[in-house]
PDB file of N, CA and C in Angstrom:
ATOM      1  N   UNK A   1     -67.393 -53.995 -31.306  1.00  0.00           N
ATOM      2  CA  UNK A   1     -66.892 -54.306 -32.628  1.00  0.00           C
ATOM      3  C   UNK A   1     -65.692 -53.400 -32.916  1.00  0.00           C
ATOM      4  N   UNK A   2     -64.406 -53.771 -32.902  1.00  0.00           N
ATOM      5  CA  UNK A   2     -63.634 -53.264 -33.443  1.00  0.00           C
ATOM      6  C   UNK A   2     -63.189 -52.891 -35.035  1.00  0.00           C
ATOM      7  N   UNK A   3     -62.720 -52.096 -35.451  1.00  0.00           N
ATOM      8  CA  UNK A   3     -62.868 -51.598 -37.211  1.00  0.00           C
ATOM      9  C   UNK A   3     -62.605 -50.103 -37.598  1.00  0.00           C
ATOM     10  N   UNK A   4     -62.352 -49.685 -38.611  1.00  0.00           N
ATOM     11  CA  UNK A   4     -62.096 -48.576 -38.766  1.00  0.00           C
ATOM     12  C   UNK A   4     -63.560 -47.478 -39.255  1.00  0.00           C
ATOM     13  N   UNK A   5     -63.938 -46.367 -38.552  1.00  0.00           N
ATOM     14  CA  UNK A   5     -64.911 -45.396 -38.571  1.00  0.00           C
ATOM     15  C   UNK A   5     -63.750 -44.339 -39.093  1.00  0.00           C
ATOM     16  N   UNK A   6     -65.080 -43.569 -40.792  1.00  0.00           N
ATOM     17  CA  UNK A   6     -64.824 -41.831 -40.970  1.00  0.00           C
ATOM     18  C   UNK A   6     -65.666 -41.383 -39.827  1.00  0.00           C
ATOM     19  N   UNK A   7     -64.594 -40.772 -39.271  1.00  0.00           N
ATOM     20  CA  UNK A   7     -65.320 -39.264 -38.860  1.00  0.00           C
ATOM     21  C   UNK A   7     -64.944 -38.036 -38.800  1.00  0.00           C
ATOM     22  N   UNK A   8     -66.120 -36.743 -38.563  1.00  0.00           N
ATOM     23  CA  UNK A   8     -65.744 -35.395 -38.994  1.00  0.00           C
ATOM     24  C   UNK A   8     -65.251 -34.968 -37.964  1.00  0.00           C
ATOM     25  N   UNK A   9     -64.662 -33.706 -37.454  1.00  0.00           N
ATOM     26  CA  UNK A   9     -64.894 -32.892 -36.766  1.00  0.00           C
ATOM     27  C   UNK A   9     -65.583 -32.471 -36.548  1.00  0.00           C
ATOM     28  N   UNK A  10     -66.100 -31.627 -35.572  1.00  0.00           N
ATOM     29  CA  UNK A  10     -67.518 -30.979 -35.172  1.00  0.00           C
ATOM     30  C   UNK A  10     -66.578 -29.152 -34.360  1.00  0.00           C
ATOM     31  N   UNK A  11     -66.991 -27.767 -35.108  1.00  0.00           N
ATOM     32  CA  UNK A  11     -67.147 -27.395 -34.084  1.00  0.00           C
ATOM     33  C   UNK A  11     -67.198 -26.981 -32.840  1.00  0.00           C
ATOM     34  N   UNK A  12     -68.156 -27.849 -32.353  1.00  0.00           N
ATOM     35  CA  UNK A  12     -68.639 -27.805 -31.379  1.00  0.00           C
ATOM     36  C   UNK A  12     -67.725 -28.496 -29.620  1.00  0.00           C
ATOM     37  N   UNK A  13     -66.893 -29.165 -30.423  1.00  0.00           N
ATOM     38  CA  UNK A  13     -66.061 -29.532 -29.633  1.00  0.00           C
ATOM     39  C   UNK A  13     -65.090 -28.582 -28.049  1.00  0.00           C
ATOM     40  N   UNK A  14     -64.978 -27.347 -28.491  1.00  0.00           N
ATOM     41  CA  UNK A  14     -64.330 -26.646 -28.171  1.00  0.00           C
ATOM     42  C   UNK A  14     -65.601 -26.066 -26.953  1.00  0.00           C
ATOM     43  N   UNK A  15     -66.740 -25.892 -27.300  1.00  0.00           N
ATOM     44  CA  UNK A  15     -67.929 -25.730 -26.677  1.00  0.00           C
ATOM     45  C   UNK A  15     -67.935 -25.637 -25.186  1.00  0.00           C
ATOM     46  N   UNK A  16     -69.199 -25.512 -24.276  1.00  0.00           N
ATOM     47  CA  UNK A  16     -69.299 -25.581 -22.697  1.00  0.00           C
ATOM     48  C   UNK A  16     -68.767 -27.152 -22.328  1.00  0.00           C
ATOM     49  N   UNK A  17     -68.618 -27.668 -21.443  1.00  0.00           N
ATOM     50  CA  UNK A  17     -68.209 -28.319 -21.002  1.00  0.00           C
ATOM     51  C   UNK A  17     -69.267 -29.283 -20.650  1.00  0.00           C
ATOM     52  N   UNK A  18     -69.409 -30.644 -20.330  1.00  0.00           N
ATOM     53  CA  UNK A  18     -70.146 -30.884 -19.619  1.00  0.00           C
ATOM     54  C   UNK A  18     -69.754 -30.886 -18.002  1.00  0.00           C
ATOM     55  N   UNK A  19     -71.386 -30.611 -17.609  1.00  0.00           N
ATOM     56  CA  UNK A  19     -71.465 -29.462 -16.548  1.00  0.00           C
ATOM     57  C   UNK A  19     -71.161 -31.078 -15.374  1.00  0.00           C
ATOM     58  N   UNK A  20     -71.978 -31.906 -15.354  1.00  0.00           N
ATOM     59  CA  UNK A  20     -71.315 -33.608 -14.468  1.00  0.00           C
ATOM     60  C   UNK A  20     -69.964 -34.150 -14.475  1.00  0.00           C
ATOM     61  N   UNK A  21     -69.642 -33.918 -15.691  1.00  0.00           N
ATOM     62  CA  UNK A  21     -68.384 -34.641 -15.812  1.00  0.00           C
ATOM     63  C   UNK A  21     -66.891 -33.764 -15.716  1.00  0.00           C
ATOM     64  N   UNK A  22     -67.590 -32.298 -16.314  1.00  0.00           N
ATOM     65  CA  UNK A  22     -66.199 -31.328 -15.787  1.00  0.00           C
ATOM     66  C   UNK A  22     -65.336 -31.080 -17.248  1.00  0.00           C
ATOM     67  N   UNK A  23     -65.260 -32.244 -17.935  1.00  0.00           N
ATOM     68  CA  UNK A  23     -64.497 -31.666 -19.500  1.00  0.00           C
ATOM     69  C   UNK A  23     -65.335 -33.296 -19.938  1.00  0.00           C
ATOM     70  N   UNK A  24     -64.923 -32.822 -21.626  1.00  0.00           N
ATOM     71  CA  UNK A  24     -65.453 -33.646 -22.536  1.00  0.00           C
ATOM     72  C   UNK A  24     -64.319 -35.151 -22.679  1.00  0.00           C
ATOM     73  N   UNK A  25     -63.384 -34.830 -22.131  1.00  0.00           N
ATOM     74  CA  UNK A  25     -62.375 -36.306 -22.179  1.00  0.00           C
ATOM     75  C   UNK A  25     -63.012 -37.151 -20.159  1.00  0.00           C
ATOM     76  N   UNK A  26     -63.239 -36.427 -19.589  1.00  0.00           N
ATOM     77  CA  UNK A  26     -63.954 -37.098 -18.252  1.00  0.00           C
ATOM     78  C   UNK A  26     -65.439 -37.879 -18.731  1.00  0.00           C
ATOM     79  N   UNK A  27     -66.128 -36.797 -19.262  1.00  0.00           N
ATOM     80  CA  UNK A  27     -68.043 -37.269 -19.596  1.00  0.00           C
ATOM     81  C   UNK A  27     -66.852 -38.720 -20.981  1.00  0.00           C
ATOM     82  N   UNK A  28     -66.365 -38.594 -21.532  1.00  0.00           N
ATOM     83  CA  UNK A  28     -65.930 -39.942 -22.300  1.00  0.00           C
ATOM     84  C   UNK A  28     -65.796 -40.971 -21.732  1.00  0.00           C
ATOM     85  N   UNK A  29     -64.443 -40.748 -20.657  1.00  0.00           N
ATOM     86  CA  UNK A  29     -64.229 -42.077 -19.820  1.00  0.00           C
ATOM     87  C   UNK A  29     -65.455 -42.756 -19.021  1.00  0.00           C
ATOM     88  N   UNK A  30     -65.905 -41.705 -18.482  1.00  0.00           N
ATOM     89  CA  UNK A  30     -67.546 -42.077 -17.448  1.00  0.00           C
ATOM     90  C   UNK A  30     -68.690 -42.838 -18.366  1.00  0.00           C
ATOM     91  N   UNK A  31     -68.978 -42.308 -19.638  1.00  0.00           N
ATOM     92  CA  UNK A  31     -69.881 -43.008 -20.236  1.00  0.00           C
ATOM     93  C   UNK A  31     -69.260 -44.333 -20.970  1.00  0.00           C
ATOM     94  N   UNK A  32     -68.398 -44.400 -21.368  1.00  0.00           N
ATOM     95  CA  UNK A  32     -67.473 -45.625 -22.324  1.00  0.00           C
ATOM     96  C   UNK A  32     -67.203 -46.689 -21.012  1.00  0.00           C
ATOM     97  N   UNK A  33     -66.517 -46.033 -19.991  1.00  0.00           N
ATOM     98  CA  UNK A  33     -66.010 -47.544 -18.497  1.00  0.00           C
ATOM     99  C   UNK A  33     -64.999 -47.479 -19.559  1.00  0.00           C
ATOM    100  N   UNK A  34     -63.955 -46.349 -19.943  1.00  0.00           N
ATOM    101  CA  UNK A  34     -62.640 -47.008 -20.067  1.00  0.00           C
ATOM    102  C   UNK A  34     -62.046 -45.487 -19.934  1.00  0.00           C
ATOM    103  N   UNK A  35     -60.616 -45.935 -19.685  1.00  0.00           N
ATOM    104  CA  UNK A  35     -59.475 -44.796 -19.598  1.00  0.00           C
ATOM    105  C   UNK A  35     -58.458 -44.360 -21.009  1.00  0.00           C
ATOM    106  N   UNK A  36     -59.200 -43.435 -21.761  1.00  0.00           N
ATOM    107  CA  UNK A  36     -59.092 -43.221 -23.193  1.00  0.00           C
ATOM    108  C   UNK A  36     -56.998 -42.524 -22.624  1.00  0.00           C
ATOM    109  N   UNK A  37     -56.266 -43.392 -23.493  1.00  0.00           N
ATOM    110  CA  UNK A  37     -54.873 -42.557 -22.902  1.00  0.00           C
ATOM    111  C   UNK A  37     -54.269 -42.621 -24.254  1.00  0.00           C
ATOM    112  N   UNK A  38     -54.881 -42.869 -25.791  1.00  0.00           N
ATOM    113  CA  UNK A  38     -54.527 -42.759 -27.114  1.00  0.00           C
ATOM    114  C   UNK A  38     -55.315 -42.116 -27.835  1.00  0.00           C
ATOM    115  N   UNK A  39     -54.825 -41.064 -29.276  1.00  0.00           N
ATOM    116  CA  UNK A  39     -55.552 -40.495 -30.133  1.00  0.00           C
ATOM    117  C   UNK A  39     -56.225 -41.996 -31.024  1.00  0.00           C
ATOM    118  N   UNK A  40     -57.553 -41.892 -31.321  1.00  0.00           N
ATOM    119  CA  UNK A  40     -58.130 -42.992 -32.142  1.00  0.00           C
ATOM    120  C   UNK A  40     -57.586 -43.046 -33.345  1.00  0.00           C
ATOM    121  N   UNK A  41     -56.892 -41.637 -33.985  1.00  0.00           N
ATOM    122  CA  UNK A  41     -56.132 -41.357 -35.456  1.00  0.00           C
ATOM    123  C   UNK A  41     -54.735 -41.746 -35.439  1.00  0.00           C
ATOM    124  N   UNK A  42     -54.026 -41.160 -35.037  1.00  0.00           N
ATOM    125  CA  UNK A  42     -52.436 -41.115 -34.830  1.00  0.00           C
ATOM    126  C   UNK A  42     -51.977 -41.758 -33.922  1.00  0.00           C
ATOM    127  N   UNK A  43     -52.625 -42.200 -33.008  1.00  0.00           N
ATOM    128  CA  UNK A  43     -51.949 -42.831 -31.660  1.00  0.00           C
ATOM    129  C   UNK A  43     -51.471 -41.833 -30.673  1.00  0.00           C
ATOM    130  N   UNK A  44     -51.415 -40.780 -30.859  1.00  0.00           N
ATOM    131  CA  UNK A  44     -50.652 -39.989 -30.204  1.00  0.00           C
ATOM    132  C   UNK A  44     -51.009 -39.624 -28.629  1.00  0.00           C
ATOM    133  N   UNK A  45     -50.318 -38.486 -27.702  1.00  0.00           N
ATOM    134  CA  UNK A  45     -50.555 -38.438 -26.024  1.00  0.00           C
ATOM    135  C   UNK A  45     -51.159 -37.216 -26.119  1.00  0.00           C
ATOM    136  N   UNK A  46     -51.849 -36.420 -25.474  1.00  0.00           N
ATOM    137  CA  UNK A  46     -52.352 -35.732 -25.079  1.00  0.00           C
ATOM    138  C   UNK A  46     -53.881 -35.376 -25.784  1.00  0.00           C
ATOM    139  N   UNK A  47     -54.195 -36.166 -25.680  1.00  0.00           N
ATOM    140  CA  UNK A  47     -56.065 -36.065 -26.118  1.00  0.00           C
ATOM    141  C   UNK A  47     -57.081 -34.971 -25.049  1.00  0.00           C
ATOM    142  N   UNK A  48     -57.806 -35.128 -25.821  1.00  0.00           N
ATOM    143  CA  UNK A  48     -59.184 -34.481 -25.958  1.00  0.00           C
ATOM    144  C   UNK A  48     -60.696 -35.312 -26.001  1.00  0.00           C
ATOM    145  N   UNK A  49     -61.850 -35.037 -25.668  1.00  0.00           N
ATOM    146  CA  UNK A  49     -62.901 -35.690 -25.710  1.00  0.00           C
ATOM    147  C   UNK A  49     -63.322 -34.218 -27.230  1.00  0.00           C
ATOM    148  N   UNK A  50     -62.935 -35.091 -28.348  1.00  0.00           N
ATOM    149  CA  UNK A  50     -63.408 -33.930 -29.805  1.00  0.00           C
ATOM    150  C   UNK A  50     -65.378 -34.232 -29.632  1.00  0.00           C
ATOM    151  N   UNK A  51     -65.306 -33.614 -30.423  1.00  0.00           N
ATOM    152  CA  UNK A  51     -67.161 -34.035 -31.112  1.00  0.00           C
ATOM    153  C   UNK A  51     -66.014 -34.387 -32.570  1.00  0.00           C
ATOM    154  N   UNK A  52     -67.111 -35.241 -33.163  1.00  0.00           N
ATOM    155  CA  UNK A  52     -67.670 -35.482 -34.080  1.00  0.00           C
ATOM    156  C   UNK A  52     -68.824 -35.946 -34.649  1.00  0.00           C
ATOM    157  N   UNK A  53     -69.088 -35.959 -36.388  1.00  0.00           N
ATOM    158  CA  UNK A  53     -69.805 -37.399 -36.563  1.00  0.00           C
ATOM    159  C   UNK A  53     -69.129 -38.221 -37.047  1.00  0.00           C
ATOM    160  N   UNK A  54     -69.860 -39.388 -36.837  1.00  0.00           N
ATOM    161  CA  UNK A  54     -69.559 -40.586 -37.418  1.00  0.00           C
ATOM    162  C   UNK A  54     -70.119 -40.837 -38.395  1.00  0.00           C
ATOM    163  N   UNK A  55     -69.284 -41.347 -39.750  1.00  0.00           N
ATOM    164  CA  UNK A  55     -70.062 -41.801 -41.095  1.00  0.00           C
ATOM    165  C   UNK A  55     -70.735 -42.702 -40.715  1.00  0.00           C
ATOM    166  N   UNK A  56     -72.336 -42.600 -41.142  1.00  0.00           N
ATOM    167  CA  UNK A  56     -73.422 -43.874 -40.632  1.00  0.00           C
ATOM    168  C   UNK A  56     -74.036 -44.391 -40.109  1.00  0.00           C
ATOM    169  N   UNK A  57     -74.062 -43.098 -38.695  1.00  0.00           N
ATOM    170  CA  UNK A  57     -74.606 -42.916 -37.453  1.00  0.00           C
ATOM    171  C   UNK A  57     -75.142 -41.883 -37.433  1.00  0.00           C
ATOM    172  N   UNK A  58     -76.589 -41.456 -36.592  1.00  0.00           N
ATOM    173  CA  UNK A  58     -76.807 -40.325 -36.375  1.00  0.00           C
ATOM    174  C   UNK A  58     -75.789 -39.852 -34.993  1.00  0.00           C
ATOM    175  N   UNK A  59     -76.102 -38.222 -34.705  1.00  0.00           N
ATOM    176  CA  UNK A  59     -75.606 -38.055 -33.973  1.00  0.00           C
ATOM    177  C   UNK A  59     -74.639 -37.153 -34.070  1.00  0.00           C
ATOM    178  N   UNK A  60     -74.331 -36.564 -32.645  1.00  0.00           N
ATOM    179  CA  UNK A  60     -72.868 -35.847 -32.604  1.00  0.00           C
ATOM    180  C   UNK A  60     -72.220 -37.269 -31.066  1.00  0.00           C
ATOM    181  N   UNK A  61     -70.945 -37.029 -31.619  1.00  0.00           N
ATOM    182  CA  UNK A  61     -70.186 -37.935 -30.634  1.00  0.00           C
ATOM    183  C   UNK A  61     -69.348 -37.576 -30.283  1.00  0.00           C
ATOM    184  N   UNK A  62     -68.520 -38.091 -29.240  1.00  0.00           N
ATOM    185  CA  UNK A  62     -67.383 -37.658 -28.275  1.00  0.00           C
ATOM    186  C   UNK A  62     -66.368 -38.894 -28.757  1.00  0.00           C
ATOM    187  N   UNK A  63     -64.908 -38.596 -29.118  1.00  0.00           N
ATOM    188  CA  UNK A  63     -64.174 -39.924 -29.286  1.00  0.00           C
ATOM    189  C   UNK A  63     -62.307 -39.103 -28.620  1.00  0.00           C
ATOM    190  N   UNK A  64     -61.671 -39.844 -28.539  1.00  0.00           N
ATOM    191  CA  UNK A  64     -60.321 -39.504 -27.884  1.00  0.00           C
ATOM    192  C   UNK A  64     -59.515 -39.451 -29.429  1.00  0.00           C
ATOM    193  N   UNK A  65     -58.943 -38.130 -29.284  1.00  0.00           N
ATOM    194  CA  UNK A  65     -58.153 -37.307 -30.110  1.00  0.00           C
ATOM    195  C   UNK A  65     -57.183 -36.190 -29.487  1.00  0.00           C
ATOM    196  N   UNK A  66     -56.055 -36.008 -30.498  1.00  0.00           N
ATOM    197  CA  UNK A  66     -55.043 -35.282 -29.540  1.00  0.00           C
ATOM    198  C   UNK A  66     -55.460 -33.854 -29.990  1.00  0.00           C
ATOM    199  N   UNK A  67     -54.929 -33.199 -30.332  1.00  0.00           N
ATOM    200  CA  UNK A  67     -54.708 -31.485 -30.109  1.00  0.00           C
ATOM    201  C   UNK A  67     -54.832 -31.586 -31.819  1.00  0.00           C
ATOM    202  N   UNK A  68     -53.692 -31.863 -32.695  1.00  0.00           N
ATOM    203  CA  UNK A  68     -52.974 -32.000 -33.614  1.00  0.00           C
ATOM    204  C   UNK A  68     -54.695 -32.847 -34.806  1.00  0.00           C
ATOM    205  N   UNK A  69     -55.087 -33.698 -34.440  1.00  0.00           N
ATOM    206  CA  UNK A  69     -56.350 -34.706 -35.311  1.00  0.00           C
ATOM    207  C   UNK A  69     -57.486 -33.747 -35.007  1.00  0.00           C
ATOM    208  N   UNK A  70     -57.452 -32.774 -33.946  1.00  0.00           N
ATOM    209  CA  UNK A  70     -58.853 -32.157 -33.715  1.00  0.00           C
ATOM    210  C   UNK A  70     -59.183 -31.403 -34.559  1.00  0.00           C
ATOM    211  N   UNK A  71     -57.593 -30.565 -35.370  1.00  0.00           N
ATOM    212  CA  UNK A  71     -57.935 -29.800 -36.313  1.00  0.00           C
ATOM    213  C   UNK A  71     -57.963 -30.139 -37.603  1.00  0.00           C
ATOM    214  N   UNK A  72     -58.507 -31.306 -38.136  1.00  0.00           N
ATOM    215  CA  UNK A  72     -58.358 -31.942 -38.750  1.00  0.00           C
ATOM    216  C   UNK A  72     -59.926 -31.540 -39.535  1.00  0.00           C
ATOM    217  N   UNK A  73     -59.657 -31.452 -41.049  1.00  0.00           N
ATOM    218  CA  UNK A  73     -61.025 -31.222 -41.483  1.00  0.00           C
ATOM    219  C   UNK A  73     -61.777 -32.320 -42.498  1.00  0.00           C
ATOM    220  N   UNK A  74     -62.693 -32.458 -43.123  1.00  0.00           N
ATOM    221  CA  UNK A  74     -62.960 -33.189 -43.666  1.00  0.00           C
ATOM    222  C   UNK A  74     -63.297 -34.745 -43.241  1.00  0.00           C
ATOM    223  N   UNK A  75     -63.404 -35.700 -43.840  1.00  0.00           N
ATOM    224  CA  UNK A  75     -63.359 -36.987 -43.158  1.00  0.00           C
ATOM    225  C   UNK A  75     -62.471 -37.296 -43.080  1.00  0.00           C
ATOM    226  N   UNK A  76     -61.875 -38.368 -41.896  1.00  0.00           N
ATOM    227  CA  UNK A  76     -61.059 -39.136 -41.885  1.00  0.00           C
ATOM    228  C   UNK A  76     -60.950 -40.480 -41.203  1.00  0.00           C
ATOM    229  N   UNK A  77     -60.035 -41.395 -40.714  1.00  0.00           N
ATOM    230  CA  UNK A  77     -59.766 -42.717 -40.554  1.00  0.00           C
ATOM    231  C   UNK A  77     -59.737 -42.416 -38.980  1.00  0.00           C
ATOM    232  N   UNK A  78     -60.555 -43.626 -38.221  1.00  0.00           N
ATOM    233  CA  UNK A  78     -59.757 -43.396 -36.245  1.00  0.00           C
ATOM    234  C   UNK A  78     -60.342 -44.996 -36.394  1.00  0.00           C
ATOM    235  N   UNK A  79     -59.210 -45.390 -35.525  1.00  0.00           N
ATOM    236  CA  UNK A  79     -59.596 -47.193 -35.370  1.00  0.00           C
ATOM    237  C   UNK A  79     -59.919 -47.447 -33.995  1.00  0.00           C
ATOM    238  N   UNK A  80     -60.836 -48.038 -33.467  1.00  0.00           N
ATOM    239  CA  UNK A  80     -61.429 -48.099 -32.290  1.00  0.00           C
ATOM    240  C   UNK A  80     -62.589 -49.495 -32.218  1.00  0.00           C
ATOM    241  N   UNK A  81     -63.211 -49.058 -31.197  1.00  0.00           N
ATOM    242  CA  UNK A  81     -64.384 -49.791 -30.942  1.00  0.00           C
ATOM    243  C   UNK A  81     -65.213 -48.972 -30.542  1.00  0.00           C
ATOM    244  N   UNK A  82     -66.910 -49.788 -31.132  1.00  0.00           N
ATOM    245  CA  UNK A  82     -67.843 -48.365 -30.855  1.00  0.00           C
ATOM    246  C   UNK A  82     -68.154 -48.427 -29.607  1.00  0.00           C
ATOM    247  N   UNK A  83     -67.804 -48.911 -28.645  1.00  0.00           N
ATOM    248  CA  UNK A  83     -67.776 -48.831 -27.630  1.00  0.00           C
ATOM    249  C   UNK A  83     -66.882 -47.488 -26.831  1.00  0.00           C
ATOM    250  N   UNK A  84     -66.020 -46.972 -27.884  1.00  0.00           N
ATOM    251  CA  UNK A  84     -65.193 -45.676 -27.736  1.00  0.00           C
ATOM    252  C   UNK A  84     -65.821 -44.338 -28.184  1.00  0.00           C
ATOM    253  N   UNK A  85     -67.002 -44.615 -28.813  1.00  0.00           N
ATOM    254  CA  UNK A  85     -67.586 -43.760 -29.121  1.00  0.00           C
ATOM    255  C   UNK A  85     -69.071 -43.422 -28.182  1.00  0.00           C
ATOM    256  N   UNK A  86     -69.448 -42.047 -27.736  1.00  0.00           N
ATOM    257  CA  UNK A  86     -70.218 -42.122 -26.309  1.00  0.00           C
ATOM    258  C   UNK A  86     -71.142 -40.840 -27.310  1.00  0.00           C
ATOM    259  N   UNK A  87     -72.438 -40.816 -26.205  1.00  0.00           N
ATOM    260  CA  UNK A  87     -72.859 -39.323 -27.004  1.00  0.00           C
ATOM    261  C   UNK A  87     -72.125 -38.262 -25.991  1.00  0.00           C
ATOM    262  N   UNK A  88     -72.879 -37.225 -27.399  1.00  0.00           N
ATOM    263  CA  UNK A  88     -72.074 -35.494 -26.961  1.00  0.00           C
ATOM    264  C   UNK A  88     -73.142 -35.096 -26.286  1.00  0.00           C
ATOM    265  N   UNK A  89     -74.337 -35.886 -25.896  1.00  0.00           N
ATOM    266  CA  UNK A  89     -75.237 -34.942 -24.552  1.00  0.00           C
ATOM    267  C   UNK A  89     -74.480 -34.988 -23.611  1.00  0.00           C
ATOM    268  N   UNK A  90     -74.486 -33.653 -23.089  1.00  0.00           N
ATOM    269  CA  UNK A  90     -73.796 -33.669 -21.573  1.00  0.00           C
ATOM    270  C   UNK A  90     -74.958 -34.149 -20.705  1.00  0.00           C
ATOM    271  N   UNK A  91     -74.787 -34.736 -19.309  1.00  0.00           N
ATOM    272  CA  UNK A  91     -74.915 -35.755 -18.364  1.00  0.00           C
ATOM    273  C   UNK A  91     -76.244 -34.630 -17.580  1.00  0.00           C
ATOM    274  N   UNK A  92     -77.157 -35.129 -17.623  1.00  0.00           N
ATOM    275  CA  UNK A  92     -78.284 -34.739 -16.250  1.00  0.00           C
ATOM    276  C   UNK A  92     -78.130 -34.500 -15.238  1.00  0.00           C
ATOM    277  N   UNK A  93     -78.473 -33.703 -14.292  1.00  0.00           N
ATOM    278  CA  UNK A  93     -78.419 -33.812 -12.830  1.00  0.00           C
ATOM    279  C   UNK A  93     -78.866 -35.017 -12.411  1.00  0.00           C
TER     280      UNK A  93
END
């Protein structure tokens, strides 16, 4: 479903890594089956796998954001599909 999601920052983003995937923008692409190469906010290049939440969901989540939206506080606007949105458990052996 494509549409516009608030979400927060988290934190936690900045955090360990996941330990399977190596960084939080890899464990994204691997769990989603896509190659995140836009911020979900601004459009912009050089992203990140952020945490957030999502208004309306439980959860902490992983979504593609640049440098610049990560520090971003409060709620805000990212247009996507929830299919762009993955969890923030890092990956099992």
């Amino acid at each position: 479903m494509q549409g516009n999601f608030y979400v927060m920052n988290l934190s936690t983003t900045h955090s360990d890594n996941c330990n399977i995937c190596g960084s939080w923008i890899e464990h994204l692409k691997r769990l989603s089956g896509k190659e995140q190469h836009k911020c979900l906010h601004c459009g912009g290049d050089m992203i990140e796998g952020a945490h957030v939440n999502v208004y309306g969901y439980q959860g902490t989540y992983v979504v593609p954001l640049c440098k610049d939206c990560m520090e971003k506080s409060g709620w805000f606007l990212v247009n996507g599909e929830l299919t762009d949105f993955v969890t923030a458990n890092p990956c099992k052996n």
